[in-house]
N, C-alpha and C. Protein backbone atom coordinates (compact mmCIF):
# COMPACT_ATOMS: atom_id res chain seq x y z
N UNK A 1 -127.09 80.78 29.76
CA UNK A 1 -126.97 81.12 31.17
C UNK A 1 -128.11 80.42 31.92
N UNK A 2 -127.38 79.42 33.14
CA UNK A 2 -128.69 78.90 33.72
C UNK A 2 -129.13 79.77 34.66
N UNK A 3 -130.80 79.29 35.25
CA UNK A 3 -131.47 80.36 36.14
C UNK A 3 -130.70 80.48 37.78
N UNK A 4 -129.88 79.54 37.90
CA UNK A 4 -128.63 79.18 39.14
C UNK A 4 -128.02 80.54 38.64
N UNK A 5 -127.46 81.03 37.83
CA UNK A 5 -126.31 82.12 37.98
C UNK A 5 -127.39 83.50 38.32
N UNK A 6 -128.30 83.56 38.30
CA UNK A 6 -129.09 84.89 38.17
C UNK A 6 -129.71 84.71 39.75
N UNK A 7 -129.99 84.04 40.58
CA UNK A 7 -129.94 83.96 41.89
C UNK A 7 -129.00 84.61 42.31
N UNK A 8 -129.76 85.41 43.69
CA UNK A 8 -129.13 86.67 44.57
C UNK A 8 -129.60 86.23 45.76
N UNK A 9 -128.97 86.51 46.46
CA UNK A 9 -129.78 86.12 48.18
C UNK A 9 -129.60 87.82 48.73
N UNK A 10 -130.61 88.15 49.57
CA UNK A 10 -130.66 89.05 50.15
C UNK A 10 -131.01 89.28 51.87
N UNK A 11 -130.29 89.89 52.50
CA UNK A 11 -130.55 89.98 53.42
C UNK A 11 -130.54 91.49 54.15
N UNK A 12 -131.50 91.62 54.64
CA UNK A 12 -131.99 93.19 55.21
C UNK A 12 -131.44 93.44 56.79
N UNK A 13 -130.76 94.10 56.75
CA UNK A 13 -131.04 94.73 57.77
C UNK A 13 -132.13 96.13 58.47
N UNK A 14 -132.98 95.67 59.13
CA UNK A 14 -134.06 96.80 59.25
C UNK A 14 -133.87 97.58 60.45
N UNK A 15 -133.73 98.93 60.65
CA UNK A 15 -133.70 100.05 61.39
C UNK A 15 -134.92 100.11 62.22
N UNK A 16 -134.99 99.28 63.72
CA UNK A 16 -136.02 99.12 64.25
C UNK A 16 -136.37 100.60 65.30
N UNK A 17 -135.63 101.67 64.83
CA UNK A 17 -136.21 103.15 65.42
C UNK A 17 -136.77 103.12 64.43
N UNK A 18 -136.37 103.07 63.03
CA UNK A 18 -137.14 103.78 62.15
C UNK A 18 -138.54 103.56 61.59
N UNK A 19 -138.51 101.87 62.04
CA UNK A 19 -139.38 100.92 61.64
C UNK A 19 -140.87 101.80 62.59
N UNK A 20 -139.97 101.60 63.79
CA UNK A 20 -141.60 102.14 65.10
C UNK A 20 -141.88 103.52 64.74
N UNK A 21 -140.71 104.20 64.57
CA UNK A 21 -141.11 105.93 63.60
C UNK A 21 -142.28 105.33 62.57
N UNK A 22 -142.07 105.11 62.02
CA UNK A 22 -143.44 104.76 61.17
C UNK A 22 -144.26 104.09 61.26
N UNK A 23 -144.41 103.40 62.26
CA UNK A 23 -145.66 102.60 62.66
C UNK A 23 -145.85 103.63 63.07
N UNK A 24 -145.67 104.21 64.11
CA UNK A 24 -146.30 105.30 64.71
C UNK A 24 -147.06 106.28 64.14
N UNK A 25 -146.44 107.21 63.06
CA UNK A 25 -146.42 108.01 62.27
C UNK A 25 -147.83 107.72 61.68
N UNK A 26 -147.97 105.89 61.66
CA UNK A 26 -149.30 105.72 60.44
C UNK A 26 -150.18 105.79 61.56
N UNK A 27 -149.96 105.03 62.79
CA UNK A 27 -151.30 104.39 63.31
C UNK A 27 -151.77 105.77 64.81
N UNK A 28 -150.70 106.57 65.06
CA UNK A 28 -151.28 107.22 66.04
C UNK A 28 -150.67 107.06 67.11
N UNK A 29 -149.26 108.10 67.84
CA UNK A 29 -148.57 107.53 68.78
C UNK A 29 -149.73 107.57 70.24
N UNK A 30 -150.99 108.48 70.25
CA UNK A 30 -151.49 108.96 71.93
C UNK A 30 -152.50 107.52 71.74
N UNK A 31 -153.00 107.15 70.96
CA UNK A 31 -153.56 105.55 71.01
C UNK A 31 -152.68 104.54 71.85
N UNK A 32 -151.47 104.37 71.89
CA UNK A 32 -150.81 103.38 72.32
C UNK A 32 -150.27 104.16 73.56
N UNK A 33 -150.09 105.39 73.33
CA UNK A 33 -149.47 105.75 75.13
C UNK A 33 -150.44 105.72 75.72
N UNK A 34 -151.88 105.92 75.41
CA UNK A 34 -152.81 105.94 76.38
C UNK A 34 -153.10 104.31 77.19
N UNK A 35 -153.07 103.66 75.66
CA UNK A 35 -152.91 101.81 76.65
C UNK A 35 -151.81 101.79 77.19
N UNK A 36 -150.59 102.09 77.40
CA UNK A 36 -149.21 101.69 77.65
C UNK A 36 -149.37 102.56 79.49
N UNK A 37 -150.20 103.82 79.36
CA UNK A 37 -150.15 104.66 80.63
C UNK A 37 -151.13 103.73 81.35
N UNK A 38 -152.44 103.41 80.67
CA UNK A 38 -153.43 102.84 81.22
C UNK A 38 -153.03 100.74 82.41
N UNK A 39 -152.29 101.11 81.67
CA UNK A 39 -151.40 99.28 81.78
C UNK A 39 -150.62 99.57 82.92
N UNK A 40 -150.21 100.28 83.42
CA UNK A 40 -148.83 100.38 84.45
C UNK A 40 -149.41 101.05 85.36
N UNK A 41 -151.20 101.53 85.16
CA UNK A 41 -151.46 101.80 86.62
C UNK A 41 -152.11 100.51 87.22
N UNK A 42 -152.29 99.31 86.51
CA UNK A 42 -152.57 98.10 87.25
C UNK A 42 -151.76 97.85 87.98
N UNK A 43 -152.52 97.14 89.50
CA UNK A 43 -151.24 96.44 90.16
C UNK A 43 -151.27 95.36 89.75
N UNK A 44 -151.69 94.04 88.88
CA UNK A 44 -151.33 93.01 87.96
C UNK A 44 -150.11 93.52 86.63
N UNK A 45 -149.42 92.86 86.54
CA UNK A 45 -148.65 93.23 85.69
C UNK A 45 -149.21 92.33 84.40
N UNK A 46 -150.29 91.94 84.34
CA UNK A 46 -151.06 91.83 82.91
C UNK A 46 -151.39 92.35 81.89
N UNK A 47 -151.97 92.93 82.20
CA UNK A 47 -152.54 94.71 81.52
C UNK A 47 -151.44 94.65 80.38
N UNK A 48 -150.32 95.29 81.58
CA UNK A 48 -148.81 95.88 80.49
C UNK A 48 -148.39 94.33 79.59
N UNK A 49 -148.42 93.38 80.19
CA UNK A 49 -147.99 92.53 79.30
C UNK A 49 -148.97 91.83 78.42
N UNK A 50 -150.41 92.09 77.93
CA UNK A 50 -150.79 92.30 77.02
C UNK A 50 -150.72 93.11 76.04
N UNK A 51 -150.81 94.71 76.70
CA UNK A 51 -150.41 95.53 75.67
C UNK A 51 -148.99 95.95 74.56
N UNK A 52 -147.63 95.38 75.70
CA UNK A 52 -146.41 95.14 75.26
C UNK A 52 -146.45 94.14 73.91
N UNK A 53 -147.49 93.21 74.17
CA UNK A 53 -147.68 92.08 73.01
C UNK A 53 -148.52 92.22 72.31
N UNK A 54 -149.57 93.18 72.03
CA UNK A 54 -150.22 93.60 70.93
C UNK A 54 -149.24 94.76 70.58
N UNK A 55 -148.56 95.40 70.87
CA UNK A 55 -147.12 96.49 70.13
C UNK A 55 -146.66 95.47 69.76
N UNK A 56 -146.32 94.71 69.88
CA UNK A 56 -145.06 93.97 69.44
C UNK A 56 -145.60 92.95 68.05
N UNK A 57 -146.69 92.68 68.59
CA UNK A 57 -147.25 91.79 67.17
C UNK A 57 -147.41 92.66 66.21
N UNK A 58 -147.94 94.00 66.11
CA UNK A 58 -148.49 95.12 65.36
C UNK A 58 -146.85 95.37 64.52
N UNK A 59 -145.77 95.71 65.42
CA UNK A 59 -144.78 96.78 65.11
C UNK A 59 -144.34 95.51 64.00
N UNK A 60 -144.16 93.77 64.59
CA UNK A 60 -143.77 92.54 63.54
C UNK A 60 -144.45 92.31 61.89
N UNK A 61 -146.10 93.05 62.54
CA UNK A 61 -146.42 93.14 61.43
C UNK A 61 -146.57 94.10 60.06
N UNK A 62 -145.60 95.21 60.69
CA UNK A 62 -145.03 96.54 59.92
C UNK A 62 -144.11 96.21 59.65
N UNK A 63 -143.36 95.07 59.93
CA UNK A 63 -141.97 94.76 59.41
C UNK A 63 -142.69 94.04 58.58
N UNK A 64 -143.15 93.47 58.40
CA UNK A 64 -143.30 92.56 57.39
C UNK A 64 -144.30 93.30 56.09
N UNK A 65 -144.83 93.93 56.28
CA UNK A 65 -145.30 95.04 55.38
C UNK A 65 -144.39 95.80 54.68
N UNK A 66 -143.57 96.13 55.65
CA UNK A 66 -142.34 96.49 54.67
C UNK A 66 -141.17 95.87 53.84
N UNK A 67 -141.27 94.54 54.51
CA UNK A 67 -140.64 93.76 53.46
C UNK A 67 -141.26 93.17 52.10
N UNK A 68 -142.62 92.96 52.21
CA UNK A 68 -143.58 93.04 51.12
C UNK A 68 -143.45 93.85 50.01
N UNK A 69 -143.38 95.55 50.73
CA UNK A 69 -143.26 96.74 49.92
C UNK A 69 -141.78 96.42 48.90
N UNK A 70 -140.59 96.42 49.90
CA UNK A 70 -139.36 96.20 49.27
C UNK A 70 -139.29 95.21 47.74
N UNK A 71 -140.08 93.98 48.21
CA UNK A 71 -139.75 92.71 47.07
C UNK A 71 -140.54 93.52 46.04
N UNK A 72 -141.56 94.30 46.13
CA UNK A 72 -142.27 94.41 44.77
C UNK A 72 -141.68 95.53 44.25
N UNK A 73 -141.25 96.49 44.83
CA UNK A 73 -140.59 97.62 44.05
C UNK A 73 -139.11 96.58 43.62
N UNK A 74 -138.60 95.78 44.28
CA UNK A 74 -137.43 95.37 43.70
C UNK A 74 -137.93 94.43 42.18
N UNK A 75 -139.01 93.93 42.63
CA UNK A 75 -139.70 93.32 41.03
C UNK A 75 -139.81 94.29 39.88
N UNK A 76 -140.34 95.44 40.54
CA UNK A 76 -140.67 96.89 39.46
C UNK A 76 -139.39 97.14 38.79
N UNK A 77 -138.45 97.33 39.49
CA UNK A 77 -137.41 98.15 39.26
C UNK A 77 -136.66 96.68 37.68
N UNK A 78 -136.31 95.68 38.72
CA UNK A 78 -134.92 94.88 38.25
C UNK A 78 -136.01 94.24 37.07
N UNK A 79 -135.49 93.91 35.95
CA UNK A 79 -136.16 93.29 34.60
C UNK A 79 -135.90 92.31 34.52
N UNK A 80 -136.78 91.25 34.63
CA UNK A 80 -136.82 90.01 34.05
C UNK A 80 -136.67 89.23 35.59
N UNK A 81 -136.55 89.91 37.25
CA UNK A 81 -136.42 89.10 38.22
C UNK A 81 -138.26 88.61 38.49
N UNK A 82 -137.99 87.27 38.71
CA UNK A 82 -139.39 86.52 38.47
C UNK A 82 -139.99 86.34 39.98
N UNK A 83 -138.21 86.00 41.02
CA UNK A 83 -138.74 85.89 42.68
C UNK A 83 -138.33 86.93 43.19
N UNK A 84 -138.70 87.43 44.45
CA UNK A 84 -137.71 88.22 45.59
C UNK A 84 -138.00 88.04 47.11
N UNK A 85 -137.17 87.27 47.82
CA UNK A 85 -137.45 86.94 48.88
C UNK A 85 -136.57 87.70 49.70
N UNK A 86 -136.85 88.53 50.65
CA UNK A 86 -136.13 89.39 51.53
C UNK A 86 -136.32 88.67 52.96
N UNK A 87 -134.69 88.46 53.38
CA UNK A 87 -134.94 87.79 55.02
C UNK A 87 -134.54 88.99 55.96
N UNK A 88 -134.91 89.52 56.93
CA UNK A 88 -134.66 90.15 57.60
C UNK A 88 -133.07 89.11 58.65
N UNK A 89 -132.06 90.39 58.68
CA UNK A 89 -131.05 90.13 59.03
C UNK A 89 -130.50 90.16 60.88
N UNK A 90 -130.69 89.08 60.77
CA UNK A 90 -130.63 89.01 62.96
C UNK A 90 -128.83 89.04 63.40
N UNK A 91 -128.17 89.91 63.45
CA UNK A 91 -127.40 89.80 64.10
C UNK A 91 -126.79 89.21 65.31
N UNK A 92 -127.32 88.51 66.17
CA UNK A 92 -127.37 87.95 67.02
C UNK A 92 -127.84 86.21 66.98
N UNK A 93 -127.96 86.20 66.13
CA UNK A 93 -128.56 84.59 65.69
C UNK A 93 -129.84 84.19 66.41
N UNK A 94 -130.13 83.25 66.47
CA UNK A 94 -131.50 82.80 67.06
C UNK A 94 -131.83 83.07 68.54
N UNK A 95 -132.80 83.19 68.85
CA UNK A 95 -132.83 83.36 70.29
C UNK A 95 -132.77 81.75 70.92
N UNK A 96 -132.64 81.98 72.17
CA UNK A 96 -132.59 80.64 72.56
C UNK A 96 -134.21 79.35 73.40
């Protein structure tokens, strides 16, 4: 049996309520409402669109923590799998 037949492709779909449920859960939801309240009393709309983009880099980088988590328990689990590459699944295709 060549190592061609034992290749799997995987693709995730990730639950992005559930994803921010747990960012949250770890990092502290009144931390981020307090920047998010603090941001929208500027009259620059900077503020908020810094803080929108440190959430957003943070919450990208809980996705990707969790896809980390996934490949190694899928290493733990399955015997003898050597790679595991998990793509997160975009329904919508690329942005433009």
């Amino acid at each position: 049996m060549n190592q061609c037949s034992k290749m799997k492709l995987c693709a995730a779909d990730f639950n992005g309520v559930v994803l921010v449920q747990n960012y949250i859960n770890r990092t502290g939801r009144e931390g981020w409402a307090r920047q998010f309240r603090e941001a929208t009393k500027e009259k620059d709309e900077s503020a908020l669109l810094k803080v929108m983009s440190n959430y957003g880099e943070e919450v990208v980088t809980a996705l990707g923590s969790e896809v980390d988590r996934l490949e190694k328990e899928i290493q733990e689990i399955v015997p003898g799998i050597r790679h595991v590459d998990i793509e997160a699944h975009n329904p919508i295709g690329p942005s433009p």
